[in-house]
Protein backbone atom coordinates (compact mmCIF):
# COMPACT_ATOMS: atom_id res chain seq x y z
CA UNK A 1 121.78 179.07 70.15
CA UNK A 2 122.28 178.73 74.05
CA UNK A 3 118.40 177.72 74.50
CA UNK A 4 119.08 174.94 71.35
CA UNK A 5 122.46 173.89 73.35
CA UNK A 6 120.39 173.57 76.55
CA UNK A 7 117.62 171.19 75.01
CA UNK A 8 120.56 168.73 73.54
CA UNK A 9 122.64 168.62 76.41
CA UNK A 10 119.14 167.96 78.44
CA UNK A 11 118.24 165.12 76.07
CA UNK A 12 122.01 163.54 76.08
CA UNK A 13 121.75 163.20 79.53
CA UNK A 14 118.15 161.99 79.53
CA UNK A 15 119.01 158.98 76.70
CA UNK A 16 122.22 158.50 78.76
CA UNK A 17 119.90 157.65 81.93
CA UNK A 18 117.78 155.60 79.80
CA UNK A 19 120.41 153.61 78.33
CA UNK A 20 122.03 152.92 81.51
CA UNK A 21 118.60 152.14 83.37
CA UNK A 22 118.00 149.54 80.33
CA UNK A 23 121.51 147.98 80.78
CA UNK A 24 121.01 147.37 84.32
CA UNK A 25 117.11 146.03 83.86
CA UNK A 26 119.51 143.63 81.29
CA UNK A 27 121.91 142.98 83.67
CA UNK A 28 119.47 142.30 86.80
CA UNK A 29 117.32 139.83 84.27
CA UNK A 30 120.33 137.77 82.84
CA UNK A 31 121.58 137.77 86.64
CA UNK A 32 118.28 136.20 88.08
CA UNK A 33 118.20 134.04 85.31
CA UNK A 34 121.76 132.83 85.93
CA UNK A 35 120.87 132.26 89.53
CA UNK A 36 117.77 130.39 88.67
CA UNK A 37 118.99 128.13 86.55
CA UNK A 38 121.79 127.62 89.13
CA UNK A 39 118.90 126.67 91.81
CA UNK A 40 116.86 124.49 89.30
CA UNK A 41 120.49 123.12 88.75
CA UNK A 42 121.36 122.80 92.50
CA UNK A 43 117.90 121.38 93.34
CA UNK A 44 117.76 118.54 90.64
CA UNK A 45 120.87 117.63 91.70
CA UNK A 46 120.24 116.83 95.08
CA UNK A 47 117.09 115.00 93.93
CA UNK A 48 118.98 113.09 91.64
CA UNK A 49 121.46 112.62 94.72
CA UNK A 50 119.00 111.55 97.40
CA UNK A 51 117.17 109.51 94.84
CA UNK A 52 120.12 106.88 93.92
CA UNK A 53 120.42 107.06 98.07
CA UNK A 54 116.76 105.57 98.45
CA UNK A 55 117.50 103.22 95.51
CA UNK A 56 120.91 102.35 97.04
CA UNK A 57 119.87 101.56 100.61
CA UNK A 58 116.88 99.64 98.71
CA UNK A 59 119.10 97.47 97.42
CA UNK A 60 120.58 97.49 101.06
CA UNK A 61 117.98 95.57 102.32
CA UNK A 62 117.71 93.21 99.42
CA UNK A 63 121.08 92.14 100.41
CA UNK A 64 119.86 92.20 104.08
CA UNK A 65 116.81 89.43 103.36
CA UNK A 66 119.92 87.86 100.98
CA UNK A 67 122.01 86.98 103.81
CA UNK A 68 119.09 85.96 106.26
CA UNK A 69 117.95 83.18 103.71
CA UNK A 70 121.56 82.02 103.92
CA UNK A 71 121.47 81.57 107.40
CA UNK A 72 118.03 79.51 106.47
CA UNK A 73 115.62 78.56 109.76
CA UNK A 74 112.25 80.28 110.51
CA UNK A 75 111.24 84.23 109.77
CA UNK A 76 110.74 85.79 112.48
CA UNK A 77 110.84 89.00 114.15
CA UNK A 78 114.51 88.43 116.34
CA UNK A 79 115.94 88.45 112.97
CA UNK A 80 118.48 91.38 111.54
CA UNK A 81 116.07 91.83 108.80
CA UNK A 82 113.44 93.04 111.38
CA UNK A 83 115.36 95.65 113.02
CA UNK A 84 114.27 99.26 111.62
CA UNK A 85 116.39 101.81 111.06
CA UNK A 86 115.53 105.11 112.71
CA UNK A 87 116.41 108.34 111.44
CA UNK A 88 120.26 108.73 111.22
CA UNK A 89 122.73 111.26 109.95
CA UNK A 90 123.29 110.56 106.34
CA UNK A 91 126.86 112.01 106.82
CA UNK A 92 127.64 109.19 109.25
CA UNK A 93 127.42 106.90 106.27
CA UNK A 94 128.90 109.07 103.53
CA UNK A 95 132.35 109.69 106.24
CA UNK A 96 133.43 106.10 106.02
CA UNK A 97 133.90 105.94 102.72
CA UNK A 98 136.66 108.68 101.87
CA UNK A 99 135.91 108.14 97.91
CA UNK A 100 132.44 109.43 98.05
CA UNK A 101 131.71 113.10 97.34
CA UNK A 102 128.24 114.73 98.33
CA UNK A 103 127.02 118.15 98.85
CA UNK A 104 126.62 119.37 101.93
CA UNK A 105 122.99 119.46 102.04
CA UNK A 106 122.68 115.80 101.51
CA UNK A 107 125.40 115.17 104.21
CA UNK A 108 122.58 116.68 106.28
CA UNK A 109 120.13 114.76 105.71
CA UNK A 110 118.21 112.05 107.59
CA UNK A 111 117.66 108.27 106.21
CA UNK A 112 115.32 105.88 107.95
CA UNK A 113 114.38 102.75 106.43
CA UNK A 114 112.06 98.94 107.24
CA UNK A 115 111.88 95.99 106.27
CA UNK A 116 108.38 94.55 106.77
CA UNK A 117 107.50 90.60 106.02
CA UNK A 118 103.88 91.19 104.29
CA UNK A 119 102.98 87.95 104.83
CA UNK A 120 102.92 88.41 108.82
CA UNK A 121 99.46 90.23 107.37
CA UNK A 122 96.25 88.64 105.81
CA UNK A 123 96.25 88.29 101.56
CA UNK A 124 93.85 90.02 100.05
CA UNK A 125 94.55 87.70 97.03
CA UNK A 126 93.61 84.66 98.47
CA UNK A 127 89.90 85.32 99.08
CA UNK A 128 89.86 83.88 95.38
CA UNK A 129 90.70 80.77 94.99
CA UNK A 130 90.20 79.24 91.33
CA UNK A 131 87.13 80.47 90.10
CA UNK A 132 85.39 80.89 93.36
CA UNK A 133 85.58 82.83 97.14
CA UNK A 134 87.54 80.81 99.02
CA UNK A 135 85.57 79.91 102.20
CA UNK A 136 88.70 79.53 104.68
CA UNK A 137 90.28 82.56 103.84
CA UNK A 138 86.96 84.48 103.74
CA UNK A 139 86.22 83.07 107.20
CA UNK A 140 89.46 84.63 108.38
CA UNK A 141 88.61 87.79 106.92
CA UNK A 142 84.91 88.25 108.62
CA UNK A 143 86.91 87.57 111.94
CA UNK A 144 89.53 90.27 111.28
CA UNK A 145 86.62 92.20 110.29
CA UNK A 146 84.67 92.02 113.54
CA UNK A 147 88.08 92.05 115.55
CA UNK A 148 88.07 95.87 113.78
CA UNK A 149 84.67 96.68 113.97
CA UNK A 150 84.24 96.95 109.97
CA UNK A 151 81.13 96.33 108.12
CA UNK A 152 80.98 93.03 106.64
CA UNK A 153 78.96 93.93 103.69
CA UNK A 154 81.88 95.66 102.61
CA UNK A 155 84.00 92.49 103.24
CA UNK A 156 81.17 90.41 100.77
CA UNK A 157 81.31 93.10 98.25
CA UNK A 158 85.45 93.02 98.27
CA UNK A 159 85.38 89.71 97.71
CA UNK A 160 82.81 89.40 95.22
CA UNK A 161 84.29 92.67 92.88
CA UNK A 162 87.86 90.81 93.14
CA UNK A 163 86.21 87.56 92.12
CA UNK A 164 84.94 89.23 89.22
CA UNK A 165 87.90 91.02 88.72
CA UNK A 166 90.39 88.14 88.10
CA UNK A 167 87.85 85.85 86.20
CA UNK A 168 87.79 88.88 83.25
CA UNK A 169 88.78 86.65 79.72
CA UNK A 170 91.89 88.25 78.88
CA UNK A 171 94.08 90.98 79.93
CA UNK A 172 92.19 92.76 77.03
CA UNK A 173 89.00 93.05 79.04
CA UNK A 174 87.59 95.95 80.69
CA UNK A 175 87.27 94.31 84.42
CA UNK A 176 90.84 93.51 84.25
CA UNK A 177 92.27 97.14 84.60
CA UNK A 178 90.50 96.69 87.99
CA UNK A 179 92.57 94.23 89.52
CA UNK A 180 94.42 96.00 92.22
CA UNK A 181 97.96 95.64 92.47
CA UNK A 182 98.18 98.01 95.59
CA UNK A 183 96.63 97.96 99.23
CA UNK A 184 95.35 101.42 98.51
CA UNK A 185 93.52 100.21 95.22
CA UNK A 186 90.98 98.53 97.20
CA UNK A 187 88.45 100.86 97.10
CA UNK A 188 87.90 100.58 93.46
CA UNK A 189 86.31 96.91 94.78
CA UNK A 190 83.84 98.75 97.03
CA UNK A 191 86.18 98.92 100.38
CA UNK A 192 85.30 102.16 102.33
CA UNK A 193 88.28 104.39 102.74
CA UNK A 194 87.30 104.44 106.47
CA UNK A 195 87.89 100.63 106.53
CA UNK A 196 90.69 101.01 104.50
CA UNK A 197 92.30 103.16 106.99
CA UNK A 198 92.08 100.55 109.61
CA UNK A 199 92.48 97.50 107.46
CA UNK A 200 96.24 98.74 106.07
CA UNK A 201 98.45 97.55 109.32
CA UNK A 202 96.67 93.76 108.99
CA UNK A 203 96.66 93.35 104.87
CA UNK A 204 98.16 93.24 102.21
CA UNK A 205 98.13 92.83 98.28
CA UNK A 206 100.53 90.15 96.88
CA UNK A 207 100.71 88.81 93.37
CA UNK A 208 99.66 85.27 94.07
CA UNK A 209 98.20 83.09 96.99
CA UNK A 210 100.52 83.00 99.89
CA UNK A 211 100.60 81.74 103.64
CA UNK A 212 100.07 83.75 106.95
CA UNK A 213 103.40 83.37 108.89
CA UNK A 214 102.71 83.07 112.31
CA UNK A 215 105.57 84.46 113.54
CA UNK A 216 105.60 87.82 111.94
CA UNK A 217 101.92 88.48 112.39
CA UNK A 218 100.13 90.68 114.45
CA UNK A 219 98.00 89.54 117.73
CA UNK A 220 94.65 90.70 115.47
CA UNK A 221 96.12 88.69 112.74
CA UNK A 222 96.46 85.53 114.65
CA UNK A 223 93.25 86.10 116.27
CA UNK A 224 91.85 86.20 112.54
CA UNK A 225 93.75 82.94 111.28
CA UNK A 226 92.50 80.64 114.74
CA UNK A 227 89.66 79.00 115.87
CA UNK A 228 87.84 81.03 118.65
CA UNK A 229 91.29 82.74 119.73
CA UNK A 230 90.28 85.88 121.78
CA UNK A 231 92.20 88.66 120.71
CA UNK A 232 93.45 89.06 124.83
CA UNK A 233 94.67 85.62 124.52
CA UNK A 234 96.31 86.78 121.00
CA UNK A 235 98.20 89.14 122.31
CA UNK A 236 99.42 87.23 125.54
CA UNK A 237 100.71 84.84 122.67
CA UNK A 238 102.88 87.63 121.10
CA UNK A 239 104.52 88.38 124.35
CA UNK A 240 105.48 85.37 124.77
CA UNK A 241 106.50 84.66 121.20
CA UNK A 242 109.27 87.33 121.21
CA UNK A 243 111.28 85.08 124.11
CA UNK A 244 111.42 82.42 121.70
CA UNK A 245 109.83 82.09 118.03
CA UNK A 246 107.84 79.11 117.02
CA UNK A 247 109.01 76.17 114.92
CA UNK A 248 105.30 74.05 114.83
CA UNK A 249 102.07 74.39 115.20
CA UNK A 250 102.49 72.44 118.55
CA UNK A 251 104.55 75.00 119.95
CA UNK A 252 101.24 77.85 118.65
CA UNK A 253 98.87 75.69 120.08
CA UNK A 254 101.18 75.37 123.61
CA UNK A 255 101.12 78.56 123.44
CA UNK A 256 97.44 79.38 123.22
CA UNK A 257 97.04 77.50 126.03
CA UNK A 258 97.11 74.14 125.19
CA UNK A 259 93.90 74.35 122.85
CA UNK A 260 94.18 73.23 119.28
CA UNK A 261 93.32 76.50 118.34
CA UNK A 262 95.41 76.05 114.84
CA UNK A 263 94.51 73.16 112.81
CA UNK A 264 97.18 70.81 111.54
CA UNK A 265 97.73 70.04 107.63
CA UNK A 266 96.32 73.42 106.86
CA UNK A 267 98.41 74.91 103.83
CA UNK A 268 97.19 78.68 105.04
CA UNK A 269 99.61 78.97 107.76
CA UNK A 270 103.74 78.46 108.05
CA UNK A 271 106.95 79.99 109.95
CA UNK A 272 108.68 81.53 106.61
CA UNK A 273 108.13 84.02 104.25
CA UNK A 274 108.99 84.69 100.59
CA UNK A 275 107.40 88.83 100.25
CA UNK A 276 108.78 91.53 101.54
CA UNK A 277 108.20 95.20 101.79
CA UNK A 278 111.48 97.66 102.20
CA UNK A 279 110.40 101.28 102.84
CA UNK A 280 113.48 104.01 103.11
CA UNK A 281 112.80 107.77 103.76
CA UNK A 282 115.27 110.46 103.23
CA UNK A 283 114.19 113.77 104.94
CA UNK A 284 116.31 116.74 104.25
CA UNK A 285 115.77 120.66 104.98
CA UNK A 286 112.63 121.28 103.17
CA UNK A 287 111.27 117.96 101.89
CA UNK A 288 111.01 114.37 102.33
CA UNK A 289 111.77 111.69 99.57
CA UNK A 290 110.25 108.26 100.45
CA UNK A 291 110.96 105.10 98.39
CA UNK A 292 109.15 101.61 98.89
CA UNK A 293 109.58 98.35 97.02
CA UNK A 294 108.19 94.92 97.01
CA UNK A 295 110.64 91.80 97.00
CA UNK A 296 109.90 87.86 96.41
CA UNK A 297 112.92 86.04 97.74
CA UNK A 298 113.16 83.11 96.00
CA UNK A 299 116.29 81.06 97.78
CA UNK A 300 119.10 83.31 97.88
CA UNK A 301 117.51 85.70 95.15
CA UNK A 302 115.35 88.23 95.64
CA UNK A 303 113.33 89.89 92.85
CA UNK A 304 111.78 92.96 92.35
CA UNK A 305 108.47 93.11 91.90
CA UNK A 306 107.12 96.91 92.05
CA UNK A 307 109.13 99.94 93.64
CA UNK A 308 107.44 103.21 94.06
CA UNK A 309 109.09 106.78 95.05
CA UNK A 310 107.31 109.43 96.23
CA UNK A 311 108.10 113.34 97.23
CA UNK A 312 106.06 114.71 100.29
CA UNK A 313 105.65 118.68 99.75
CA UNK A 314 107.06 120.55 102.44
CA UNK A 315 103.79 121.07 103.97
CA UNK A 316 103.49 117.60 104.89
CA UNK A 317 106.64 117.54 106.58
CA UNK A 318 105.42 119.16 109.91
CA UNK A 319 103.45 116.28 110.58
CA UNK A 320 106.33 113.78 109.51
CA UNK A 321 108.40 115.61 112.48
């Protein structure tokens, strides 16, 4: 009787040890569960958060290029529109208004932000013009080209897959999911990503045939758009061009030394813009949310025409700082 007393006190305990080692394993999962879901939670949150930040400071500049068309004059790069803003302490903003609540990992973060006039750069679009290449606009391209260095069998081939491109029937057809509608989507035309890479501060993809303004574009752009404009002389022209912005060709040509470098009457060139790219990064602890958008102002409106957001992984964000 004392050896059968023995062997049920021993198993008691041993289904007592059990039991309370399964209650805890319980316990432990429904408590890392819990705090999981109250990470996911936390985490989507502040996405959502930095998110309608981006989108707000997007509409920002909108309101920005807004109030510099109501001002009215020439685009150019003295304007407030131009001036970047560099990374700065999101709490900064957030303090002056007293209604606003945020966590305090979004007070902690960073926003920078652009705006860019994209047509301070050469069109891609226009190097079709009705149904053919259009000769001026390629011409400015195979100078660009050289200015670069580039191949400009790649610049024939662009030209000739974009041509082909935008005569397709209907939307229906196959070559018509090949238009681009992004500076990146140029390679599907044949455009080297090498080239690409060097091509991306001096192009750009708008929805329709627009003018080079002249006093947002880059000495290699200029240099592109003129008649036998060294890129030296270029450059010496953008020096002096941010003492005082030009208003007529005249005042170009003055500058590039007197030379009618920039034909008159030409409807390629002009001192205003209508599209505009606003970019706006938010960089927090452990990853970067950028956000970029395309605008046509149109008088005091200014539409939206794509917007894009994108999250950098956290391994990219070494190279960001």
């Amino acid at each position: 009787m004392r050896a059968t007393r023995t062997k049920q006190t021993g198993a008691a305990l041993l289904t007592a040890l059990l039991s309370v080692a399964l209650i805890a394993s319980l316990a432990g999962t429904a408590l890392w569960q819990q705090w999981r879901l109250t990470e996911v939670e936390g985490s989507e949150r502040a996405r959502l958060q930095a998110e309608w930040v981006l989108l707000g400071a997007l509409d920002w500049g909108r309101l920005i290029l807004r109030e510099d068309a109501r001002q009215g004059g020439e685009d150019h790069l003295a304007e407030p529109w131009a001036l970047p803003l560099k990374d700065a302490r999101l709490g900064s903003f957030l303090a002056a208004d007293k209604t606003v609540r945020a966590d305090a990992l979004l007070t902690e973060s960073f926003l920078a932000g652009r705006i860019e006039d994209l047509q301070g750069r050469l069109n891609v679009r226009n190097l079709v013009e009705g149904k053919e290449v259009s000769a001026d606009d390629l011409r400015m391209f195979e100078q660009l080209f050289d200015i670069l260095g580039l191949p400009q069998p790649e610049l024939r081939q662009l030209s000739l897959g974009l041509l082909d491109a935008l005569q397709a029937p209907s939307p229906a057809a196959p070559t018509a999911s090949f238009v681009p509608q992004r500076v990146e989507q140029l390679e599907w035309l044949g455009l080297s990503a090498g080239s690409l890479q060097k091509l991306r501060p001096f192009i750009a993809w708008l929805p329709e045939r627009s003018t080079v303004n002249l006093n947002t574009a880059s000495a290699e752009v200029l240099s592109a758009c003129a008649t036998e404009l060294p890129l030296v002389q270029a450059q010496r022209m953008v020096e002096a061009r941010r003492l005082r912005h030009w208003r007529t060709l005249d005042e170009v040509n003055r500058d590039a030394g007197g030379k009618q470098v920039f034909a008159k009457g030409t409807n390629r060139l002009a001192f205003n813009s209508r599209y505009f790219q606003i970019s706006g990064q938010l960089r927090q602890a452990d990853h970067v949310l950028q956000a970029q958008a395309l605008v046509r102002r149109e008088g005091l409106n200014t539409r939206l025409v794509w917007r894009d957001l994108l999250a950098l992984p956290p391994e990219d964000l070494a190279v960001l700082r």
